[in-house]
N, C-alpha and C. Protein backbone atom coordinates (compact mmCIF):
# COMPACT_ATOMS: atom_id res chain seq x y z
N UNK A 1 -9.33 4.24 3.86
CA UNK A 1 -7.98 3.77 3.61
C UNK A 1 -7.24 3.72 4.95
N UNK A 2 -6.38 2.92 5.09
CA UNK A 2 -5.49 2.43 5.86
C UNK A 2 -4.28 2.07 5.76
N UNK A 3 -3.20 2.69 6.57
CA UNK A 3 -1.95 2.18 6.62
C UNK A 3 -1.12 1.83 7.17
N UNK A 4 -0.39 0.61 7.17
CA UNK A 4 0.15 0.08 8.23
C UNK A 4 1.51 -0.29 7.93
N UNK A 5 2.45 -0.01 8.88
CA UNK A 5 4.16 -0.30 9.03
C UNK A 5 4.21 -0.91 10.07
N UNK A 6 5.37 -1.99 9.95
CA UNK A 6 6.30 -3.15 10.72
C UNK A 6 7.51 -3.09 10.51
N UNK A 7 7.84 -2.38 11.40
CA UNK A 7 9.55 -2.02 11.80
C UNK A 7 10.30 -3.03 11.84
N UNK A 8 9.78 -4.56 12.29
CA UNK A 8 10.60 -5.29 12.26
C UNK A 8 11.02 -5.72 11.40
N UNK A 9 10.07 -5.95 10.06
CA UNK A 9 10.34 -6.72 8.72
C UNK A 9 10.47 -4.82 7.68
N UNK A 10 10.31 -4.13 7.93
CA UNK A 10 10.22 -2.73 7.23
C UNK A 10 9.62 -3.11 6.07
N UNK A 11 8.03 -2.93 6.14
CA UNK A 11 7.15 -3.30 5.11
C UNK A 11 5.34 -2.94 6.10
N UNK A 12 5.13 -2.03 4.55
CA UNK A 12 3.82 -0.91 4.57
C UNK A 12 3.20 -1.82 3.61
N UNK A 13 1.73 -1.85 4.43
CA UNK A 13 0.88 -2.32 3.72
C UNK A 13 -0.02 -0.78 3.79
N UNK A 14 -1.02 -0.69 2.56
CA UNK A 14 -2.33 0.28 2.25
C UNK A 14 -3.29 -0.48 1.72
N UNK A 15 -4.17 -0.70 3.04
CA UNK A 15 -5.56 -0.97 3.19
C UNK A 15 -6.30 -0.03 1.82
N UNK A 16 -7.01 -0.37 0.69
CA UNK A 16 -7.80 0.42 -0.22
C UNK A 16 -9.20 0.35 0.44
N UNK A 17 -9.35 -0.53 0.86
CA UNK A 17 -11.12 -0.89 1.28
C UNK A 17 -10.77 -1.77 2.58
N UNK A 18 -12.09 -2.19 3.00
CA UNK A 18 -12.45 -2.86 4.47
C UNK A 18 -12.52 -4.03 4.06
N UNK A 19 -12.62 -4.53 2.73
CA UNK A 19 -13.27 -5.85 2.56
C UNK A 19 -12.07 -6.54 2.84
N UNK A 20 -12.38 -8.15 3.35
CA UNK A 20 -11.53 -9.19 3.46
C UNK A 20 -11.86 -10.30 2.92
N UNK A 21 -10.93 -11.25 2.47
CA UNK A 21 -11.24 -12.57 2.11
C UNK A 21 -10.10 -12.98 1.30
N UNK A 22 -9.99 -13.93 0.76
CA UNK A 22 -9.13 -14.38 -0.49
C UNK A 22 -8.69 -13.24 -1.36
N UNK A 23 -7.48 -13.38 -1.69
CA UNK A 23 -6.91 -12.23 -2.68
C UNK A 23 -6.03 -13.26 -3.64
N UNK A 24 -5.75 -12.73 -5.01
CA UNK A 24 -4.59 -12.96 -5.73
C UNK A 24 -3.71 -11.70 -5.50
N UNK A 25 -2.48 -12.37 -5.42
CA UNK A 25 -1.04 -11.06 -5.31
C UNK A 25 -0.61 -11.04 -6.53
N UNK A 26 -0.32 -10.09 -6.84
CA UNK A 26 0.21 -9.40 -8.05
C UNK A 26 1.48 -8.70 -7.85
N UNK A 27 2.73 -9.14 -8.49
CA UNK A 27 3.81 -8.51 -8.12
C UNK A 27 4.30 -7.65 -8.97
N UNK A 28 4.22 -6.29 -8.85
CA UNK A 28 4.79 -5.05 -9.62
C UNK A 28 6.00 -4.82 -9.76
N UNK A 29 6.80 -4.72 -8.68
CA UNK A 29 8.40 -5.26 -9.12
C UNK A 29 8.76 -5.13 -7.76
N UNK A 30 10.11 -5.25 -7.29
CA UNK A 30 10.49 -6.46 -6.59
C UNK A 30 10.66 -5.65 -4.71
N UNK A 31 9.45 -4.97 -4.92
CA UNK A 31 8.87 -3.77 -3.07
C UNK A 31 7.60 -4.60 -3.63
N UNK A 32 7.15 -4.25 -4.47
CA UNK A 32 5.92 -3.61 -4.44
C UNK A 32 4.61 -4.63 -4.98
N UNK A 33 3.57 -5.52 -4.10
CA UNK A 33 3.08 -6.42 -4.28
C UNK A 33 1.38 -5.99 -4.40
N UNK A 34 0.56 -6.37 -5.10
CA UNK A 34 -0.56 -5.73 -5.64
C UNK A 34 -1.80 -6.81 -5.10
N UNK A 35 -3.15 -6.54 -4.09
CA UNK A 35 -4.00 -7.40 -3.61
C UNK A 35 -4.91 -7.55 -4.74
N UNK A 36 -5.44 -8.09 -4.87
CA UNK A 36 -7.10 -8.01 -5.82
C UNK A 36 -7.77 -9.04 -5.70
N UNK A 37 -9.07 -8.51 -5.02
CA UNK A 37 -9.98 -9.71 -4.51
C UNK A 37 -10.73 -10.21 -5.59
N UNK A 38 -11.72 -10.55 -5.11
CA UNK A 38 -12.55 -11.55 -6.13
C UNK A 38 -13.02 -11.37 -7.19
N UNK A 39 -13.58 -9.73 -7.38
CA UNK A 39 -14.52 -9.09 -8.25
C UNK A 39 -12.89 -8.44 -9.13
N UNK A 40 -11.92 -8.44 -9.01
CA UNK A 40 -10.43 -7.86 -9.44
C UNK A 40 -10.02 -6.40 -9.04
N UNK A 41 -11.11 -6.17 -8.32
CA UNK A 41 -10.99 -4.62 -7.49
C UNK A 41 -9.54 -5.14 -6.85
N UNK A 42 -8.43 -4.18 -6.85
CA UNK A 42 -7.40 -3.42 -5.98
C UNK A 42 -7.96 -3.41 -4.64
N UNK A 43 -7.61 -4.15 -3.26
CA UNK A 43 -7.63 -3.82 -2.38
C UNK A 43 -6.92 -3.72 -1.46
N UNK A 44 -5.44 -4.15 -1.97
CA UNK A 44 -4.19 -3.40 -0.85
C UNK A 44 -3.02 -3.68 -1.62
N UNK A 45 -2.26 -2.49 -0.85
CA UNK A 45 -0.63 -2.75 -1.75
C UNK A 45 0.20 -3.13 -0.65
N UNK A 46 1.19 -3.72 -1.11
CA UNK A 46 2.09 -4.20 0.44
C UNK A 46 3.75 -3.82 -0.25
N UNK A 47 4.51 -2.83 0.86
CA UNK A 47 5.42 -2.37 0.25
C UNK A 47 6.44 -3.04 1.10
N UNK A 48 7.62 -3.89 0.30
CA UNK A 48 8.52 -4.40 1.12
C UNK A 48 9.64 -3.54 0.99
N UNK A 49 10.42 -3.78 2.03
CA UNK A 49 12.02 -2.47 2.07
C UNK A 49 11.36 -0.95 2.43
N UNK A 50 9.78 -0.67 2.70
CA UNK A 50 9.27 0.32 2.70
C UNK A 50 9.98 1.90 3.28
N UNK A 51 10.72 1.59 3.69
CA UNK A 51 11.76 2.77 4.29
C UNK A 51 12.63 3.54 3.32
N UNK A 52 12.76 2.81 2.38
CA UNK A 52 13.74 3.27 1.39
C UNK A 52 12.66 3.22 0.19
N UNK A 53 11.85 2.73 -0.16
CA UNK A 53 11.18 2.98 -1.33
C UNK A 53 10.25 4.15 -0.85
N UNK A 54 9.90 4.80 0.20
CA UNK A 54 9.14 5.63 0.63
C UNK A 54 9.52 6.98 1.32
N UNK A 55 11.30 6.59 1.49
CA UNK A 55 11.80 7.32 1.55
C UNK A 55 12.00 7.91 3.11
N UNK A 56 11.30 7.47 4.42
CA UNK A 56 11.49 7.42 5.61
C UNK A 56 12.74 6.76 6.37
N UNK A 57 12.95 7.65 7.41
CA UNK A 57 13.77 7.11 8.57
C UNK A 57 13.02 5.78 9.34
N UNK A 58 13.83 4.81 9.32
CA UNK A 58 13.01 3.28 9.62
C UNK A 58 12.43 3.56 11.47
N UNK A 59 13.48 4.07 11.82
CA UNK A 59 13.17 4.16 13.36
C UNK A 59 12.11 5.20 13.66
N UNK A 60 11.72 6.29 13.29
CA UNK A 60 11.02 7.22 13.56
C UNK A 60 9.95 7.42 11.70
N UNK A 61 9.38 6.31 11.27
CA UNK A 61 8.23 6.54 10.39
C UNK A 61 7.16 7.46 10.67
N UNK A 62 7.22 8.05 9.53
CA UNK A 62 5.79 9.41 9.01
C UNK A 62 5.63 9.41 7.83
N UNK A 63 4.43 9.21 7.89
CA UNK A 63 4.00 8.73 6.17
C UNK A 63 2.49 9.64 6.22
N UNK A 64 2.99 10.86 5.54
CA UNK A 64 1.58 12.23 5.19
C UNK A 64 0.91 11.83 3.99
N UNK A 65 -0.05 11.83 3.73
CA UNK A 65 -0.87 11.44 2.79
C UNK A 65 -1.89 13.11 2.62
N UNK A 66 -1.53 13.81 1.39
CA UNK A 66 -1.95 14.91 0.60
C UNK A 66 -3.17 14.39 0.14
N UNK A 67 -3.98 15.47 0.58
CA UNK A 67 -4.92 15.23 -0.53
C UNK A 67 -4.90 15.52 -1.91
N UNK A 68 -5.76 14.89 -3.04
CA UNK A 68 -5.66 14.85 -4.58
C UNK A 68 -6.97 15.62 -5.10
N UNK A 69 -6.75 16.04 -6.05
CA UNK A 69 -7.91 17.08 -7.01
C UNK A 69 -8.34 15.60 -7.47
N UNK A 70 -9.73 15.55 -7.98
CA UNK A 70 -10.38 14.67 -8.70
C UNK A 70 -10.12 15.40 -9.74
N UNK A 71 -10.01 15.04 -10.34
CA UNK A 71 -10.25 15.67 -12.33
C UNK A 71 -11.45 15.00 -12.85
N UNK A 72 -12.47 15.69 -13.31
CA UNK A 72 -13.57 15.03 -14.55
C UNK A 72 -12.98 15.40 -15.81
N UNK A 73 -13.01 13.82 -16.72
CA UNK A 73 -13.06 14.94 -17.87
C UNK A 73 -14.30 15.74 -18.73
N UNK A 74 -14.39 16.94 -18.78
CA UNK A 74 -14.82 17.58 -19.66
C UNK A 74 -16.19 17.05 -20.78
């Protein structure tokens, strides 16, 4: 995974995978735009206004990424 900010336009994209090529965009609501390549795998989100939907200072961005428990179920 990968993530990338542009201060000038204030908008985060997250790389899910390496793959490239043709995508359909999918718009979740009105930040938040959804990639999905060919096979309909998720492969990037692109966050517009990203400063305020993410909650960072635009001039000085830090964006920590926690790690997550997998859960199986049972």
């Amino acid at each position: 995974m990968k993530i990338t900010y542009d201060p000038e336009v204030d908008a985060a994209y997250i790389y899910l995978t390496e793959k490239r090529g043709e995508v359909t965009t999918v718009k979740a609501n009105e930040h938040v735009f959804l990639d999905y390549g060919a096979a309909d795998e998720l492969i990037g989100i692109e966050i517009l206004d990203a400063s305020q939907v993410l909650g960072f200072d635009r001039d000085h961005p830090e964006i920590k990424i926690d790690k997550a428990l997998a859960v199986r179920p049972a």
